[in-house]
N, C-alpha and C. Protein backbone atom coordinates (compact mmCIF):
# COMPACT_ATOMS: atom_id res chain seq x y z
N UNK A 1 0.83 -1.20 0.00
CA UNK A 1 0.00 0.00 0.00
C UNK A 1 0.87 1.26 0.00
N UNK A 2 0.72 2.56 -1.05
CA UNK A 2 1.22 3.73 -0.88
C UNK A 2 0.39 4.14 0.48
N UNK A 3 1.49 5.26 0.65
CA UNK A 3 1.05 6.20 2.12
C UNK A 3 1.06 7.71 1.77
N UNK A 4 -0.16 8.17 1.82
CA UNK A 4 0.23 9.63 1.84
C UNK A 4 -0.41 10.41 3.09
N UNK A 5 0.55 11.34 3.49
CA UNK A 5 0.14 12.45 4.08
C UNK A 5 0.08 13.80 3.81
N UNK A 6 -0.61 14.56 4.03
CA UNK A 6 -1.02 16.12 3.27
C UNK A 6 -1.60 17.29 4.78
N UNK A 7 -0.62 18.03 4.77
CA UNK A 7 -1.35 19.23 5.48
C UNK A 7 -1.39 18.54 7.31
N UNK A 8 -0.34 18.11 8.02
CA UNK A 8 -0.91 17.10 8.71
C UNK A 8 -0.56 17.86 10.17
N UNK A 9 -0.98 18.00 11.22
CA UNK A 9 -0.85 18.49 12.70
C UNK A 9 -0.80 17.56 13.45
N UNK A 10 -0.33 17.08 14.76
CA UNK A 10 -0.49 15.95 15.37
C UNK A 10 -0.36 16.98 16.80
N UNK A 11 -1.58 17.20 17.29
CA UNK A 11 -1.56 18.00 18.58
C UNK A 11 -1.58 16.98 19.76
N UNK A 12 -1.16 17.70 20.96
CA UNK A 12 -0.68 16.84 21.96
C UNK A 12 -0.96 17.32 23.56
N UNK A 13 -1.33 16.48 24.42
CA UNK A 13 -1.65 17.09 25.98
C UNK A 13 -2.68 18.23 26.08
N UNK A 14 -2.47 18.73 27.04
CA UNK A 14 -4.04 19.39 27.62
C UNK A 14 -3.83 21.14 27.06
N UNK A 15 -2.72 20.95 26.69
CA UNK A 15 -2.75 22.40 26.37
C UNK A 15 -2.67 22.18 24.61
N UNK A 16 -3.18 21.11 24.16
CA UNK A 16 -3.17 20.91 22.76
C UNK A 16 -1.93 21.45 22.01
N UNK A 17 -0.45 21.57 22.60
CA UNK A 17 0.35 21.77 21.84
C UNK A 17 0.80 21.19 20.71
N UNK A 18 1.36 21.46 19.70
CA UNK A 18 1.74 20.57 18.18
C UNK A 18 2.98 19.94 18.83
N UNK A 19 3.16 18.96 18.54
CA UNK A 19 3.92 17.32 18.32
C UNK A 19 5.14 17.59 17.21
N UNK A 20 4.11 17.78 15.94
CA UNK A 20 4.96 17.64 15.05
C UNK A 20 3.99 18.12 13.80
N UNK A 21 4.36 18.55 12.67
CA UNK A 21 3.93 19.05 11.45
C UNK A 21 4.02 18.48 10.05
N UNK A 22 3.31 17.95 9.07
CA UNK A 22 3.92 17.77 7.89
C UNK A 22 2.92 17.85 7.16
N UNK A 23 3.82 19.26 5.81
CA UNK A 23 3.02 19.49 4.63
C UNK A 23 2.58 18.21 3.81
N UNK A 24 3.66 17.79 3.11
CA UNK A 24 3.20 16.42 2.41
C UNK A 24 4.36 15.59 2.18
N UNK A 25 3.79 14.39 2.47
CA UNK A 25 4.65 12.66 2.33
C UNK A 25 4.13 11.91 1.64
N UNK A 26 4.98 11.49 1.33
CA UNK A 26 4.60 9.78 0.16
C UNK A 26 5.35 8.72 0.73
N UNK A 27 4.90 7.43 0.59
CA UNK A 27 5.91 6.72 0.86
C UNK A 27 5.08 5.27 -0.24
N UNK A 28 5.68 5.14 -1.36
CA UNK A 28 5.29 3.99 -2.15
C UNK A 28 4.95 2.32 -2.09
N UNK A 29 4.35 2.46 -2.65
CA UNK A 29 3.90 0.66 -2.06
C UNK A 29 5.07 -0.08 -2.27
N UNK A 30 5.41 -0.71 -1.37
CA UNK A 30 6.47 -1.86 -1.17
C UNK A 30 7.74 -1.29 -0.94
N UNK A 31 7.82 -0.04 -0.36
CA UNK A 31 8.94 0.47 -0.14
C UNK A 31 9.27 -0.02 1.65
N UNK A 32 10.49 -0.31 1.87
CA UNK A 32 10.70 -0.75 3.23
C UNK A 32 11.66 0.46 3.70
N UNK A 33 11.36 1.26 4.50
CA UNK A 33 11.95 2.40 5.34
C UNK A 33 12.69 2.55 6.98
N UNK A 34 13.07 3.36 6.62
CA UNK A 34 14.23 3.00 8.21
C UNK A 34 13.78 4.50 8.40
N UNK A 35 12.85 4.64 9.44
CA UNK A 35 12.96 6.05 10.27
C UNK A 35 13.99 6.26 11.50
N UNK A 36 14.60 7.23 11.19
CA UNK A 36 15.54 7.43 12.22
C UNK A 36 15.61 8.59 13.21
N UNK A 37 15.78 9.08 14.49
CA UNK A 37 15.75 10.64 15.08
C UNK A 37 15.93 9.87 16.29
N UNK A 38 15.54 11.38 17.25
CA UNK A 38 16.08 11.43 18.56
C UNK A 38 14.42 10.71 19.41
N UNK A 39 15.26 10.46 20.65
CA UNK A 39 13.71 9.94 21.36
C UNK A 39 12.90 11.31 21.43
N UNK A 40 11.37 11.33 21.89
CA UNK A 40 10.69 12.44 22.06
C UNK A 40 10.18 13.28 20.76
N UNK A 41 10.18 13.07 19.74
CA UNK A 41 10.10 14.02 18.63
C UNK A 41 9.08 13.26 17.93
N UNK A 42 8.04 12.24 18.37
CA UNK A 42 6.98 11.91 17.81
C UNK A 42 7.21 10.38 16.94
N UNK A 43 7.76 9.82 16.92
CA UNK A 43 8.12 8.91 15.74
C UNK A 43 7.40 7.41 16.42
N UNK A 44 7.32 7.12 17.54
CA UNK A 44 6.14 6.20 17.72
C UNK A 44 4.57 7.09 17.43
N UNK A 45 4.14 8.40 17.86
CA UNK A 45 3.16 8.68 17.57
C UNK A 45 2.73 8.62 15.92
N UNK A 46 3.80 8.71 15.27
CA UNK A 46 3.80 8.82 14.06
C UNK A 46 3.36 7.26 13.09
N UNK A 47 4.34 6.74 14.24
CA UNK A 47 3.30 5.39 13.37
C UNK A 47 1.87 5.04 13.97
N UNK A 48 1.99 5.24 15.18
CA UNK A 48 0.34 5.22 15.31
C UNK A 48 -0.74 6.19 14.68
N UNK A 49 -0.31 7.05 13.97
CA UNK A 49 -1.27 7.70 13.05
C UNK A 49 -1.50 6.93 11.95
N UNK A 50 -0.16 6.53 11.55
CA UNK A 50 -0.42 5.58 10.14
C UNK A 50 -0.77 4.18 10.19
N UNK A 51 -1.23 3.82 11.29
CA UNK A 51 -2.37 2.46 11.65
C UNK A 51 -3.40 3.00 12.41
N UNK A 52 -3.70 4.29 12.40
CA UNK A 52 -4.99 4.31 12.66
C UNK A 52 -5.17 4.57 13.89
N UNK A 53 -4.75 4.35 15.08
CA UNK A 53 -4.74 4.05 16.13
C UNK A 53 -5.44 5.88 16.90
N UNK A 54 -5.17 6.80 15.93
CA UNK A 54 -6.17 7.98 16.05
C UNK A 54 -6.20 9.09 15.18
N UNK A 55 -6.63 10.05 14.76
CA UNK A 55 -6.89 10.85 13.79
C UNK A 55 -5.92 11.95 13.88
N UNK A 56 -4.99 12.62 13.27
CA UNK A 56 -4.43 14.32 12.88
C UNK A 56 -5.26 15.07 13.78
N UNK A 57 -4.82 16.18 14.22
CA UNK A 57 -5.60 16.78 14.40
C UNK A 57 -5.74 17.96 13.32
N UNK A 58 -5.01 17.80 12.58
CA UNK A 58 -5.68 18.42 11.08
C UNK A 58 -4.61 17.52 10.00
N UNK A 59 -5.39 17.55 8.81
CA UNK A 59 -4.39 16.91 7.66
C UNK A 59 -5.50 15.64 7.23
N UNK A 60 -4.55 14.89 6.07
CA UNK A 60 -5.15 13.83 5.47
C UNK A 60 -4.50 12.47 5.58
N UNK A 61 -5.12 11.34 6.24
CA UNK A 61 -3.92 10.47 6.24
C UNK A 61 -4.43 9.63 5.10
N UNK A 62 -4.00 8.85 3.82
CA UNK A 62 -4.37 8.40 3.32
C UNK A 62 -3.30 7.00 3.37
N UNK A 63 -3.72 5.41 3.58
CA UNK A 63 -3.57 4.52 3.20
C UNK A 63 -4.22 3.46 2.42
N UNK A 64 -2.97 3.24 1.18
CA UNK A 64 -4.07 2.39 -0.08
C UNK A 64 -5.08 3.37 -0.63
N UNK A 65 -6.43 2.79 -0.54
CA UNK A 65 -7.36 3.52 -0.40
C UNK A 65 -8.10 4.25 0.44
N UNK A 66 -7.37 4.20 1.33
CA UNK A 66 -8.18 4.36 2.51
C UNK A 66 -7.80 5.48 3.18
N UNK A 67 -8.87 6.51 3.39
CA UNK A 67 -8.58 7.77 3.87
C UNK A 67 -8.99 8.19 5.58
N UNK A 68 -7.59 7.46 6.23
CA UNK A 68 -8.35 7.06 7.87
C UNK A 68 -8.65 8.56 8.54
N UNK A 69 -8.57 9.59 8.03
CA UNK A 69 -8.78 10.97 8.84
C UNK A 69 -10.35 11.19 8.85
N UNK A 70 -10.90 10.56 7.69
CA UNK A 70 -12.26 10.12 7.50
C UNK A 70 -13.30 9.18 8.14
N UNK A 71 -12.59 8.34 8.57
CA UNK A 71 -13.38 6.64 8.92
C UNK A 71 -13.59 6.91 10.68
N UNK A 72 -14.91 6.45 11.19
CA UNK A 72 -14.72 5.91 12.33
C UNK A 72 -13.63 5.46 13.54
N UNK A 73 -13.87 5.29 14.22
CA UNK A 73 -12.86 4.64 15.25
C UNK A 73 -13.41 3.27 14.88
N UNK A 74 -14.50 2.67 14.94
CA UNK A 74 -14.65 0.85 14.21
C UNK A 74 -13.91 1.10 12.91
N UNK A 75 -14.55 1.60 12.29
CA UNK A 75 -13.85 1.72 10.59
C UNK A 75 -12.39 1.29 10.76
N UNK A 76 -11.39 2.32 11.46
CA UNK A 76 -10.17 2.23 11.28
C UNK A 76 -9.61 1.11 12.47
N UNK A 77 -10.36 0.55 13.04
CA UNK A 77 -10.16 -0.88 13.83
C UNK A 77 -10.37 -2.14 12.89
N UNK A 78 -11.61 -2.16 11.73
CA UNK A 78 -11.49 -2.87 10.88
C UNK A 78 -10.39 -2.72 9.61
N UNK A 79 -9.93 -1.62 9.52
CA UNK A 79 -8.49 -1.47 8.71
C UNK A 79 -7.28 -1.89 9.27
N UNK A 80 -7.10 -1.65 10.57
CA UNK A 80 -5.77 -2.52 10.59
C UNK A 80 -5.90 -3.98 11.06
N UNK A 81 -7.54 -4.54 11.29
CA UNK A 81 -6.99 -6.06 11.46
C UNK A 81 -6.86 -6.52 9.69
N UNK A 82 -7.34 -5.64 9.07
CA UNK A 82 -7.49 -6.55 7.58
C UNK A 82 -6.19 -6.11 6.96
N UNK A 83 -5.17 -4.91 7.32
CA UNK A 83 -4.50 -4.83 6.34
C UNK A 83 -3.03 -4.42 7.23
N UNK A 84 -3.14 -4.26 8.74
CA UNK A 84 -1.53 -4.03 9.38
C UNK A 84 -1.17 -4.50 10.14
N UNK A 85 -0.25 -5.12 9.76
CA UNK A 85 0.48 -5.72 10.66
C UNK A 85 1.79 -4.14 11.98
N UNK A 86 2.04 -4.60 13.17
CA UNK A 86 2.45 -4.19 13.88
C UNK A 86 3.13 -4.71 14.58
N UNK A 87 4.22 -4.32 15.34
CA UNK A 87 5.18 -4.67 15.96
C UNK A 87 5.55 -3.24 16.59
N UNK A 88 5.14 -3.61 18.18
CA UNK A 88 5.22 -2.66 19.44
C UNK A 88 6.45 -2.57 19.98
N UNK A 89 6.88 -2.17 20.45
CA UNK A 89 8.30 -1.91 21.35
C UNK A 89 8.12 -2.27 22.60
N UNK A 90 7.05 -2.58 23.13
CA UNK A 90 6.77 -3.78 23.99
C UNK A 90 6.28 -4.60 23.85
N UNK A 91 6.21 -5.07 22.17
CA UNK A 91 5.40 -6.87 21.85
C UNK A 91 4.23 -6.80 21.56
N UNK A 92 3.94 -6.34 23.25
CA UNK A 92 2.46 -7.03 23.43
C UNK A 92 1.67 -8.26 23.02
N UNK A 93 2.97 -9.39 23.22
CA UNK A 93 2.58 -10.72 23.68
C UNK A 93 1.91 -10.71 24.32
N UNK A 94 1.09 -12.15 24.96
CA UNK A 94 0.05 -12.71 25.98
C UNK A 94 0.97 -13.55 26.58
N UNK A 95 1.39 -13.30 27.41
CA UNK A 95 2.89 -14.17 28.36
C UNK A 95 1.74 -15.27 28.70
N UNK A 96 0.63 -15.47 29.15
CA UNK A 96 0.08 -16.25 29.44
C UNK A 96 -0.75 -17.65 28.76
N UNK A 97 -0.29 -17.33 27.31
CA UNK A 97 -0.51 -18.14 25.93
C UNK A 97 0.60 -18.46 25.25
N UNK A 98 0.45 -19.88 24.70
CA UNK A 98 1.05 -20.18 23.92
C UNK A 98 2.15 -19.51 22.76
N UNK A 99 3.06 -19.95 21.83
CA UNK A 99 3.46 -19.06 21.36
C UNK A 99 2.86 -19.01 20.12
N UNK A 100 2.27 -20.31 19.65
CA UNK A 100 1.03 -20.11 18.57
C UNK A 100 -0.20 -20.05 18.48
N UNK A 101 -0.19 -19.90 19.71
CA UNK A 101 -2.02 -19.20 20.30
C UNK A 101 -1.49 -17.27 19.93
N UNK A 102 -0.18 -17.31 20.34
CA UNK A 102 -0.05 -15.63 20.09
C UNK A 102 0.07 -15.73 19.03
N UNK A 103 0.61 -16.39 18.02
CA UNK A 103 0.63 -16.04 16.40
C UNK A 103 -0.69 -15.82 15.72
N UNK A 104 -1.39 -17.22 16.42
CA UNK A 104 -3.13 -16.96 15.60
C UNK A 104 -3.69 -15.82 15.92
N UNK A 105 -3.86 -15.06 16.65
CA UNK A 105 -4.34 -14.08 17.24
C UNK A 105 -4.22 -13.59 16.06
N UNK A 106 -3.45 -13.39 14.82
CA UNK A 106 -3.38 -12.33 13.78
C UNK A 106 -3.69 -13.06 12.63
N UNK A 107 -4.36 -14.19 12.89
CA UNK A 107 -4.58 -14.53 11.53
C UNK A 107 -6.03 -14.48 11.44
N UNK A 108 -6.82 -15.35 10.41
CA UNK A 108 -8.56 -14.79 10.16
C UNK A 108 -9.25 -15.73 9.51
N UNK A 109 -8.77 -16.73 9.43
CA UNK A 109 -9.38 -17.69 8.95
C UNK A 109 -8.92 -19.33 10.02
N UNK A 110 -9.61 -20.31 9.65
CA UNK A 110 -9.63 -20.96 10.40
C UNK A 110 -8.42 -21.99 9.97
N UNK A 111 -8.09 -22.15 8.78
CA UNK A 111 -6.78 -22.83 7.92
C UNK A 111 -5.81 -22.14 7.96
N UNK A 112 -5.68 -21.07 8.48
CA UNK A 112 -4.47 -20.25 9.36
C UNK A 112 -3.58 -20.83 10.15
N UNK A 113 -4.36 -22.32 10.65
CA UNK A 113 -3.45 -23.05 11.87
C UNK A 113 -2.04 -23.05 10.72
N UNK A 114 -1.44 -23.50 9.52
CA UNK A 114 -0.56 -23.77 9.31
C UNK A 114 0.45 -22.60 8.57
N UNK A 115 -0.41 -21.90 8.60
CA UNK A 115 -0.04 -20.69 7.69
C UNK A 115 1.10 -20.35 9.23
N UNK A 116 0.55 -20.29 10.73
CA UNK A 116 1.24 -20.01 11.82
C UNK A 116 2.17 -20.69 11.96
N UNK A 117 1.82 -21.68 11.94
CA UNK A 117 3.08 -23.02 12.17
C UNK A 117 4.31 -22.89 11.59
N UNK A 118 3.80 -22.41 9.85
CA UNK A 118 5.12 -21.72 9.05
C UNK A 118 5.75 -20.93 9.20
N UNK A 119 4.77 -19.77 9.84
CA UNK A 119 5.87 -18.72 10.02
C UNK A 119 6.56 -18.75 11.43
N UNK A 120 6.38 -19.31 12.24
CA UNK A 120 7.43 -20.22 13.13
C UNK A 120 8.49 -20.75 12.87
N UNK A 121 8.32 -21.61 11.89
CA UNK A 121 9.33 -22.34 11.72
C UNK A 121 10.26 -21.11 10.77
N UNK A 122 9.72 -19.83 10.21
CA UNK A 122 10.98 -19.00 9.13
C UNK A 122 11.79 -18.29 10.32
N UNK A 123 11.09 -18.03 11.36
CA UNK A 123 11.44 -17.07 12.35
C UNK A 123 12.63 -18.07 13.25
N UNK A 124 12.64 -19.13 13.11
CA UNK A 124 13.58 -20.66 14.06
C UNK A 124 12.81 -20.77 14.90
N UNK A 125 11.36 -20.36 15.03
CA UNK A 125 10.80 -21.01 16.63
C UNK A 125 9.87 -22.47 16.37
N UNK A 126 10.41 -23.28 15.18
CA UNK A 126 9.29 -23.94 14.38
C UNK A 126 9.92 -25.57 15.82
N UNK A 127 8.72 -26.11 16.19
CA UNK A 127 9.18 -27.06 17.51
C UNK A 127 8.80 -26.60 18.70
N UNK A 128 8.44 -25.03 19.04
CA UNK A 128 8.47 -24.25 20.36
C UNK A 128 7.01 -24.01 20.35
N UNK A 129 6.13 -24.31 19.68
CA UNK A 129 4.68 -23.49 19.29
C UNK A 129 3.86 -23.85 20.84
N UNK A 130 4.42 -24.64 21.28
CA UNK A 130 3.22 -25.51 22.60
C UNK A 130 3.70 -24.43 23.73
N UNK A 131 4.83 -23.50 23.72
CA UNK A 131 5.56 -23.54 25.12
C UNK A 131 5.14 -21.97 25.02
N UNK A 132 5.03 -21.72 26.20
CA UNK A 132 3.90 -20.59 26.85
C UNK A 132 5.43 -19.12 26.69
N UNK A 133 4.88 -17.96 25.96
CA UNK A 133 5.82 -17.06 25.70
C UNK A 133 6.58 -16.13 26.98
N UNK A 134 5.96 -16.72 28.27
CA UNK A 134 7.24 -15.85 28.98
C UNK A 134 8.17 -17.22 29.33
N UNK A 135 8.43 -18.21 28.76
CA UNK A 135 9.59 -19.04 28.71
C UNK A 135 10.77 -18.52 27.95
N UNK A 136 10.26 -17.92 27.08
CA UNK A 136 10.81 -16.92 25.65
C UNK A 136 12.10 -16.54 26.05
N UNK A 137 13.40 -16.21 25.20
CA UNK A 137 14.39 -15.31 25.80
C UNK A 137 14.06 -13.99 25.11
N UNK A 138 14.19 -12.49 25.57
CA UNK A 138 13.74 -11.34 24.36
C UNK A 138 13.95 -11.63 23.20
N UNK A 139 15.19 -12.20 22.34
CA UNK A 139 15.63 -12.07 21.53
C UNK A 139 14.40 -13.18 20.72
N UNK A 140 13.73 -14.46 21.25
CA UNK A 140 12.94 -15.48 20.50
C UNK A 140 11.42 -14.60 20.54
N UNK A 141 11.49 -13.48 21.83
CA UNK A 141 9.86 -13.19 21.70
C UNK A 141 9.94 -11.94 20.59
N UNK A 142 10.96 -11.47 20.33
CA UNK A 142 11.32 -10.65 18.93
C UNK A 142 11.04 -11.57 17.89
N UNK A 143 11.30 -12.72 17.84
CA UNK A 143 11.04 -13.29 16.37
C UNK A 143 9.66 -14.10 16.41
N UNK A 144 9.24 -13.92 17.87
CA UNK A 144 7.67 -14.35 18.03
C UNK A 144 6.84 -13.19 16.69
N UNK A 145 7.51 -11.82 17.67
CA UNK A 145 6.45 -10.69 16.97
C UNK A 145 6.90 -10.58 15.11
N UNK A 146 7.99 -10.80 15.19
CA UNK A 146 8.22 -11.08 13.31
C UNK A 146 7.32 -12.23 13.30
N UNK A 147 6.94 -13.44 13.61
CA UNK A 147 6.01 -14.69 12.85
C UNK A 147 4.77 -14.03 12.93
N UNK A 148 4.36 -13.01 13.75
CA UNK A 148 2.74 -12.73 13.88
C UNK A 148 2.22 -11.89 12.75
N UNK A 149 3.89 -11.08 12.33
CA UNK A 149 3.71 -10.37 11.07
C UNK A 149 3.38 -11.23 9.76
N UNK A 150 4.33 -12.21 10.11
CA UNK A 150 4.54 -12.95 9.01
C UNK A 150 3.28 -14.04 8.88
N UNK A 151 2.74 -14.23 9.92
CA UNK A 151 1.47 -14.90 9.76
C UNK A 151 0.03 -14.42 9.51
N UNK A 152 -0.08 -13.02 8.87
CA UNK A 152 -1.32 -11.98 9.17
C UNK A 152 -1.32 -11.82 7.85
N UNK A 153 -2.35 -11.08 7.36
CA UNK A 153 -2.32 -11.05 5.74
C UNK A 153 -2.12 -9.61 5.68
N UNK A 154 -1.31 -8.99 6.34
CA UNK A 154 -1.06 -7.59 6.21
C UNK A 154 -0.87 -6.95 4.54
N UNK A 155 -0.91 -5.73 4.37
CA UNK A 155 -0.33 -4.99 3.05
C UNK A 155 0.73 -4.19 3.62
N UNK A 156 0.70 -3.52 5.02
CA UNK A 156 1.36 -2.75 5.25
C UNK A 156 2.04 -3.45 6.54
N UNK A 157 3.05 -2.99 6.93
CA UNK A 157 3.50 -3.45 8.55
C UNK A 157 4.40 -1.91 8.96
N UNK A 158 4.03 -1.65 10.62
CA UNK A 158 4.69 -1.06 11.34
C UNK A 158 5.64 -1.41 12.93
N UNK A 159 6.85 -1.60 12.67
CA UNK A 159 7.72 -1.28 13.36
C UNK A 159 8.91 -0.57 14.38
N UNK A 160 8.25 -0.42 15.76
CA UNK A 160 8.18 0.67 16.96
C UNK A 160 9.84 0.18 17.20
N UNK A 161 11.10 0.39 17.14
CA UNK A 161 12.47 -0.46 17.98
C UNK A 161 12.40 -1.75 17.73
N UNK A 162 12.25 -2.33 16.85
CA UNK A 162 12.35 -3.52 16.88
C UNK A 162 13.42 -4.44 17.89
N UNK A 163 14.57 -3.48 17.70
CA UNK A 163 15.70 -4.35 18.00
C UNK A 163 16.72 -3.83 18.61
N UNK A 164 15.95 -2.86 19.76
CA UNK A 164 16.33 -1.50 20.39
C UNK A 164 17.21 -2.73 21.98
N UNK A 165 16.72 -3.48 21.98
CA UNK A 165 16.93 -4.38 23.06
C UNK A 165 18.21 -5.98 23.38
N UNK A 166 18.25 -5.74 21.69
CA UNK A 166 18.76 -7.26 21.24
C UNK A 166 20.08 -7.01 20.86
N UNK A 167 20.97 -8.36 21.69
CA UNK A 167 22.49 -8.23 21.27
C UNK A 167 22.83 -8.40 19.64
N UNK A 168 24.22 -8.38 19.56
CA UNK A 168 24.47 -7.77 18.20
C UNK A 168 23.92 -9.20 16.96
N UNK A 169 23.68 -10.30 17.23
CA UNK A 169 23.50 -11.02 16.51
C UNK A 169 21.71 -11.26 16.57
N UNK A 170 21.32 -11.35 17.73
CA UNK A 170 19.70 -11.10 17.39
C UNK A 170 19.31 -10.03 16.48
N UNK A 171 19.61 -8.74 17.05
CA UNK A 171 19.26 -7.45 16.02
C UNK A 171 19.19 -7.56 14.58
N UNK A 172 20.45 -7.91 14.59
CA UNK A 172 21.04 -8.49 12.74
C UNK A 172 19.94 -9.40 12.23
N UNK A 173 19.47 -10.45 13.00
CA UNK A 173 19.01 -11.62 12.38
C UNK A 173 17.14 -11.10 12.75
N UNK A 174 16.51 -10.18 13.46
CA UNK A 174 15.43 -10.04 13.40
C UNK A 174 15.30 -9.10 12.59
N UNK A 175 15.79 -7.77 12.18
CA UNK A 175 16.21 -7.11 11.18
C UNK A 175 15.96 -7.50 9.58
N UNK A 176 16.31 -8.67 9.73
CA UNK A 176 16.86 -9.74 8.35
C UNK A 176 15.56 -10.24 8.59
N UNK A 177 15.10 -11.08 9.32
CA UNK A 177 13.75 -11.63 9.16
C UNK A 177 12.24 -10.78 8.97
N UNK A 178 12.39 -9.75 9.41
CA UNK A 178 11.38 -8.73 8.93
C UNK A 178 11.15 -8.23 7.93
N UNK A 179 12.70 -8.03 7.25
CA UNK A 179 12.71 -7.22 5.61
C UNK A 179 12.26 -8.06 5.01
N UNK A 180 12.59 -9.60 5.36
CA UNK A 180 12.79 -10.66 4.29
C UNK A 180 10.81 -10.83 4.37
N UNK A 181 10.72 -10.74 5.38
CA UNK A 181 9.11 -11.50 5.54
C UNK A 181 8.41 -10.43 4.93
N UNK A 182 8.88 -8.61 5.01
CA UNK A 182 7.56 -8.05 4.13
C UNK A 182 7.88 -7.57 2.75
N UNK A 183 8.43 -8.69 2.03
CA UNK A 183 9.17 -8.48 1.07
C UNK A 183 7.91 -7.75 -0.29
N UNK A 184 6.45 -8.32 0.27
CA UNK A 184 5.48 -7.80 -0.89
C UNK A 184 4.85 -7.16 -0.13
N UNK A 185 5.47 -6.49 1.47
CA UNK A 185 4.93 -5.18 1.62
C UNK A 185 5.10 -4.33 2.05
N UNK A 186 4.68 -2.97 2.09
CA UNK A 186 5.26 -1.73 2.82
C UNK A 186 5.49 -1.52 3.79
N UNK A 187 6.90 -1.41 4.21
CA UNK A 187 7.50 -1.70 5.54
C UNK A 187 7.80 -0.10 6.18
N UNK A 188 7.43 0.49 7.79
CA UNK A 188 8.08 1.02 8.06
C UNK A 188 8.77 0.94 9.34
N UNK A 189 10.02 1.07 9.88
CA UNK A 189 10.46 0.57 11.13
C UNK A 189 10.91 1.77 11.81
N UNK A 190 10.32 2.24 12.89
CA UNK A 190 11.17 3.23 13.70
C UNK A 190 12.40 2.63 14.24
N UNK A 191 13.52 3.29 14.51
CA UNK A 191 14.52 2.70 15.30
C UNK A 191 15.75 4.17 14.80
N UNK A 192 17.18 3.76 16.21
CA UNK A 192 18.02 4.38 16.13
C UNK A 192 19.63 3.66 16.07
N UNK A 193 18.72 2.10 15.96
CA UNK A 193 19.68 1.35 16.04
C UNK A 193 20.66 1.15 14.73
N UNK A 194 21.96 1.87 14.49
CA UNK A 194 22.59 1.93 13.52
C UNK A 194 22.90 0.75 12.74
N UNK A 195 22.81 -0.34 13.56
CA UNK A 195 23.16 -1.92 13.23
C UNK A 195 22.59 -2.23 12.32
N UNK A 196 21.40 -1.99 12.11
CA UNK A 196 20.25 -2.29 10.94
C UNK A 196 19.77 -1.76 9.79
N UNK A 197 20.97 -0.49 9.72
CA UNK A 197 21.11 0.39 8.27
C UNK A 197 20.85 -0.63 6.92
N UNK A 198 21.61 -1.46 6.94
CA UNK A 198 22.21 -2.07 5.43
C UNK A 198 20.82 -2.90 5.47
N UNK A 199 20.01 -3.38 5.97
CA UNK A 199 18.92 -3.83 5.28
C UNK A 199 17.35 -3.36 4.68
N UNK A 200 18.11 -1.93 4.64
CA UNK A 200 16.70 -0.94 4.06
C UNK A 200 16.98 -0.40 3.02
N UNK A 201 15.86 -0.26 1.98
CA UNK A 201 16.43 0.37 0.85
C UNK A 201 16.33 1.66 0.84
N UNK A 202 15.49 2.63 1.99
CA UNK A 202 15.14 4.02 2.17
C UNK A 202 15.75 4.24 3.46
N UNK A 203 16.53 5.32 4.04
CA UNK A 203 16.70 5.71 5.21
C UNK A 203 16.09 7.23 5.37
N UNK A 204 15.18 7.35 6.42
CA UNK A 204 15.32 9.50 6.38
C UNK A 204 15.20 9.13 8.02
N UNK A 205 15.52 10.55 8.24
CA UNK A 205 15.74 11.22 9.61
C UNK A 205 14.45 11.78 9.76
N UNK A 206 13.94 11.32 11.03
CA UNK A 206 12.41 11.57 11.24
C UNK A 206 11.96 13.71 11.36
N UNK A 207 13.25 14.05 11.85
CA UNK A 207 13.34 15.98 11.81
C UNK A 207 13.11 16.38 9.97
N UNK A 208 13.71 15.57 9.34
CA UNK A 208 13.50 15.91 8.04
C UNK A 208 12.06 16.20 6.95
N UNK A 209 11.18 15.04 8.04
CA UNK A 209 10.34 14.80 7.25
C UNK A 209 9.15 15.59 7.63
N UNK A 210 9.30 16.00 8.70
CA UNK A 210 8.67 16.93 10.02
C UNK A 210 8.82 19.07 9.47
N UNK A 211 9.37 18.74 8.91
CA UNK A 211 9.93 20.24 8.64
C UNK A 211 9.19 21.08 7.95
């Protein structure tokens, strides 16, 4: 899915101060992006605008077709189970479920059981599906949240730090499993983690795009 934004405000706290600003963005279908900046300057809020998660307070957000500055709060709850995938900077696993009870959670059909199973096994957790996710080490519940991507019928996926947490060989290898898994779709990943440059084909600096 292309992404556009036009004319956009993102106001903030009780005194409705601006966040952050942007005249106009594009970002093309199937393009995989590396947002980069300082903490505090909006760049998790930023992807939660572009899944919906709440409206501009002025501007146009347009994904695909879909013009979420327009739609409901259901509306844009039925847009990202049908079309985004996500990945939080805290998971938001179910420590108390399975690790392919947490994968299904993102899938939508009932023949999904194997579609999960697979993307287990791309992520290396394929054998582990029975064993309850706070057994997990961070670095396996990172490639939990890559299989949930990889098991969802997303168009788009968003990425909060993926790998803000993970030693130098997890990072590398969840990094690698994310690009590789949204290979037919539009990827964007916040992070500052320099480690993970070389597997994006777009890099910008989140002040740049803000300006």
């Amino acid at each position: 899915m292309q992404i556009e934004l036009s004319n956009i405000t993102v106001n903030v706290g009780t005194e409705n101060k601006a966040l952050f600003s942007i005249s106009r963005w594009t970002l093309k279908e199937g393009e995989k992006l590396l947002l980069k900046g300082a903490s505090g300057k909006g760049k998790t809020t930023f992807l939660h605008l572009l899944a919906g998660l709440f409206s501009p307070s002025r501007g146009e957000v347009k994904v695909g077709t879909f013009s979420l500055d327009q739609m409901t709060e259901s509306e844009r709850t039925s847009f990202r189970r049908r079309h985004v995938g996500f990945i939080f900077q805290k998971l938001n696993l179910i420590e108390h479920l399975t690790v392919l009870e947490n994968i299904e959670l993102a899938t939508q059909k009932a023949h999904d059981h194997e579609r999960a199973l697979s993307a287990l096994k791309a992520v290396g957790l394929g054998g582990r599906e029975h064993e309850r996710v706070s057994v997990l080490s961070l670095g396996e519940q990172q490639r939990a949240a890559v299989a949930r991507v990889l098991a969802g019928h997303s168009s788009v996926v968003f990425a909060d730090e993926p790998t803000s947490s993970l030693d130098e060989a997890n990072a590398h290898e969840v990094a690698r499993l994310l690009v590789e898994s949204c290979r037919d779709k539009t990827l964007i990943v916040v992070s500052h983690d320099q480690r993970i440059e070389k597997y994006f084909s777009s890099i910008q600096d989140f002040t740049e795009l803000t300006r």
